[in-house]
Structure formats: structure tokens, C-alpha cells
Protein backbone atom coordinates (compact mmCIF):
# COMPACT_ATOMS: atom_id res chain seq x y z
CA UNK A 1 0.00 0.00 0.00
CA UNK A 2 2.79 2.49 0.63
CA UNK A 3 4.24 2.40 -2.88
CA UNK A 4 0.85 3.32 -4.13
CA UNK A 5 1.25 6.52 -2.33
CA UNK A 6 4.17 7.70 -3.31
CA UNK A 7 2.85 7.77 -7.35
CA UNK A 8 0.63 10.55 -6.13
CA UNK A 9 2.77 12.37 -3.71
CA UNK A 10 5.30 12.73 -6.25
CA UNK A 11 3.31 13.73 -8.83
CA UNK A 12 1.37 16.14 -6.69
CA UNK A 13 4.70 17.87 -6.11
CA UNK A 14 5.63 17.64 -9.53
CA UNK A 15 2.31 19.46 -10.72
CA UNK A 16 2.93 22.58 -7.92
CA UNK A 17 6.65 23.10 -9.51
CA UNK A 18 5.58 23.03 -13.04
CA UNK A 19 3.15 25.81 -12.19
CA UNK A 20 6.50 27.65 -10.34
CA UNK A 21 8.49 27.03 -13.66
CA UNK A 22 5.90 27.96 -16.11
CA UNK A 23 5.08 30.92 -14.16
CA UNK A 24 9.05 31.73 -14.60
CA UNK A 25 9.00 30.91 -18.01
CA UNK A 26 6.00 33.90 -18.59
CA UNK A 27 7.67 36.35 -17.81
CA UNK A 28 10.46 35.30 -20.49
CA UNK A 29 7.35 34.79 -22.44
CA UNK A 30 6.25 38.41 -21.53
CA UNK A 31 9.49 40.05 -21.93
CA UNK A 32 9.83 38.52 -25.80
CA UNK A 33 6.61 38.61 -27.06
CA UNK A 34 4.79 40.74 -25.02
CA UNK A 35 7.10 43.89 -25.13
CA UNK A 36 6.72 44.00 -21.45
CA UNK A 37 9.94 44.64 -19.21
CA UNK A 38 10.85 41.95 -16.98
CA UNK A 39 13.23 39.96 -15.22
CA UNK A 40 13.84 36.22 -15.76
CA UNK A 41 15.75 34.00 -13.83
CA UNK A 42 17.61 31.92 -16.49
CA UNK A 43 19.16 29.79 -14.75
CA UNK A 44 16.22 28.74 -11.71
CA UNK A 45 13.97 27.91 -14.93
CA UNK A 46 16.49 25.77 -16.03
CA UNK A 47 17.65 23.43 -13.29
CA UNK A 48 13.84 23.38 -11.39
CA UNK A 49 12.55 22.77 -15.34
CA UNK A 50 14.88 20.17 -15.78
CA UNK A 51 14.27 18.32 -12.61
CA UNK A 52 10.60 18.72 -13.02
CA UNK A 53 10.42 17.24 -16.54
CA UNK A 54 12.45 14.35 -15.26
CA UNK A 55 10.62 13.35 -12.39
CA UNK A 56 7.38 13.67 -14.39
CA UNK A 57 8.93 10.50 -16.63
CA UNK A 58 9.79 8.63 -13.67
CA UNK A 59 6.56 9.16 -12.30
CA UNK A 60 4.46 8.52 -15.39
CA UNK A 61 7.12 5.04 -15.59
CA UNK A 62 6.32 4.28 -11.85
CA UNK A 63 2.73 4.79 -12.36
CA UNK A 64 2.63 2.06 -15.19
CA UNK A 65 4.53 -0.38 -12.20
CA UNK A 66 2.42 0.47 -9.48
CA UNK A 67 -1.03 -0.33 -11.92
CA UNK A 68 1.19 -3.38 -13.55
CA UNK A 69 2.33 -4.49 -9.91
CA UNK A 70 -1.33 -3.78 -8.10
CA UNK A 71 -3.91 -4.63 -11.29
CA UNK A 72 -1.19 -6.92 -12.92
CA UNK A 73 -2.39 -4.76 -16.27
CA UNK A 74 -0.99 -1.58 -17.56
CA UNK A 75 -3.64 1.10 -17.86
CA UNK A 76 -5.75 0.10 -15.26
CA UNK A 77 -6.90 3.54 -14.41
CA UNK A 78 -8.66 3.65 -17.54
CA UNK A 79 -8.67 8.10 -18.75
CA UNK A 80 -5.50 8.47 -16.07
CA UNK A 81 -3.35 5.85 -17.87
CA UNK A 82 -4.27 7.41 -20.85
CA UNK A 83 -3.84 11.06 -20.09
CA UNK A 84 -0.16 10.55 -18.46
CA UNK A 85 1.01 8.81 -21.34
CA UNK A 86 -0.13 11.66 -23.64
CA UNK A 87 2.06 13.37 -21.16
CA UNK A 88 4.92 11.63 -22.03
CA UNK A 89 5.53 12.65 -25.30
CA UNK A 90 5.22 16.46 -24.15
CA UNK A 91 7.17 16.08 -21.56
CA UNK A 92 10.00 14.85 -23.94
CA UNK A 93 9.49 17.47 -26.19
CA UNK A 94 9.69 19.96 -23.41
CA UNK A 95 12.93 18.16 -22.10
CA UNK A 96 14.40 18.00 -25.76
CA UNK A 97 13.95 21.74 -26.54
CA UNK A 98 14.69 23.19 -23.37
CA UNK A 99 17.85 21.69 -23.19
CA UNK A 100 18.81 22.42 -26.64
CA UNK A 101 17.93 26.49 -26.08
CA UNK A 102 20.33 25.89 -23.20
CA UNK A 103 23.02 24.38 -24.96
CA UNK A 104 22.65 26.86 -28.00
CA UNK A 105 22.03 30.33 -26.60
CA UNK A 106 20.67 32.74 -28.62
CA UNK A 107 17.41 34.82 -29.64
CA UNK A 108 14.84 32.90 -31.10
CA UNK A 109 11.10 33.30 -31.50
CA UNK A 110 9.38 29.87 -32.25
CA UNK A 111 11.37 27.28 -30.39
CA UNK A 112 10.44 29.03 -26.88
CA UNK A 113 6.57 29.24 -28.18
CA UNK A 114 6.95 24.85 -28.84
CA UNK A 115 9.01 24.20 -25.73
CA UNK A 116 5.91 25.93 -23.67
């Protein structure tokens, strides 16, 4: 019973500091697009993005145990199964172009708008 709780726990978590990081990544979004003036803490979006991203694959993986392990089927939460492996794919893209507009730093006006 205790390693069912720890699916949601996690992912609760998880949820809260993806609001934190996409409420960073607005105000890049506002400063760029928006004209508006404002700071943005490069580096905090980042690492919490980052750890956030990865943590929501682990869960969505540990998810598929715990219903494999406790239902002995995958997808045994029927829309839930099915909405956090739509997840998965976004989350990769999110992972895949965050960390290449880290790697390659420069202006750019579409590759922010897909990595959000």
C-alpha cells in the first residue's frame, strides 16, 4: 500500500513546480513577445525545469509499475493511464527543446513558443 502513495505524492509535487516554472518561463514569455519589461531568472527555470520534466517521466514510468504491480495490467486507471502517457511525449518534447535552447544560446522566436 505504501508504494501506491508515493505515485501521487510525487506527482502532486511535480504538478505545484511546473506551475512555479511555467510561471518563470511567462515572464520570459512576456518580456519577448509581449514587449513587457521583466526579469527572468535563467538559470532557476532551467535546473527546477529540468528536474521537473524528469521526475514527471519517472513518475508517469512508476505509475505504469504500481497499476502493472497492483492490477497486474498496464492502464488500469482507464482516462489516467491514458492522459499521463499523452504526457509523455510532451514532456520529452519539453525536455528536448529546453535543453537544446540551453546548450545553444541565442534569440529565437518559435522554439520558446513549442518548448511551452
Amino acid at each position: 500500500m505504501f508504494k501506491m502513495s508515493i505515485h501521487p505524492a510525487i506527482q502532486a509535487a511535480v504538478v505545484l513546480a511546473y506551475l512555479y516554472v511555467t510561471w518563470l518561463g511567462l515572464h520570459r514569455f512576456a518580456s519577448r513577445h509581449l514587449g513587457k519589461a521583466t526579469g527572468f531568472n535563467w538559470k532557476r527555470h532551467v535546473r527546477l525545469g529540468t528536474i521537473v520534466l524528469v521526475v514527471a517521466l519517472l513518475g508517469a514510468v512508476g505509475g505504469l509499475m504500481v497499476a502493472k504491480g497492483f492490477w497486474y495490467r498496464y492502464l488500469a486507471t482507464g482516462l489516467h493511464g491514458i492522459l499521463g502517457l499523452i504526457a509523455v511525449p510532451l514532456v520529452l518534447v519539453g525536455l528536448v527543446t529546453g535543453g537544446y535552447m540551453n546548450w545553444k544560446k541565442r534569440p529565437r522566436r518559435v522554439l520558446p513558443l513549442v518548448h511551452g
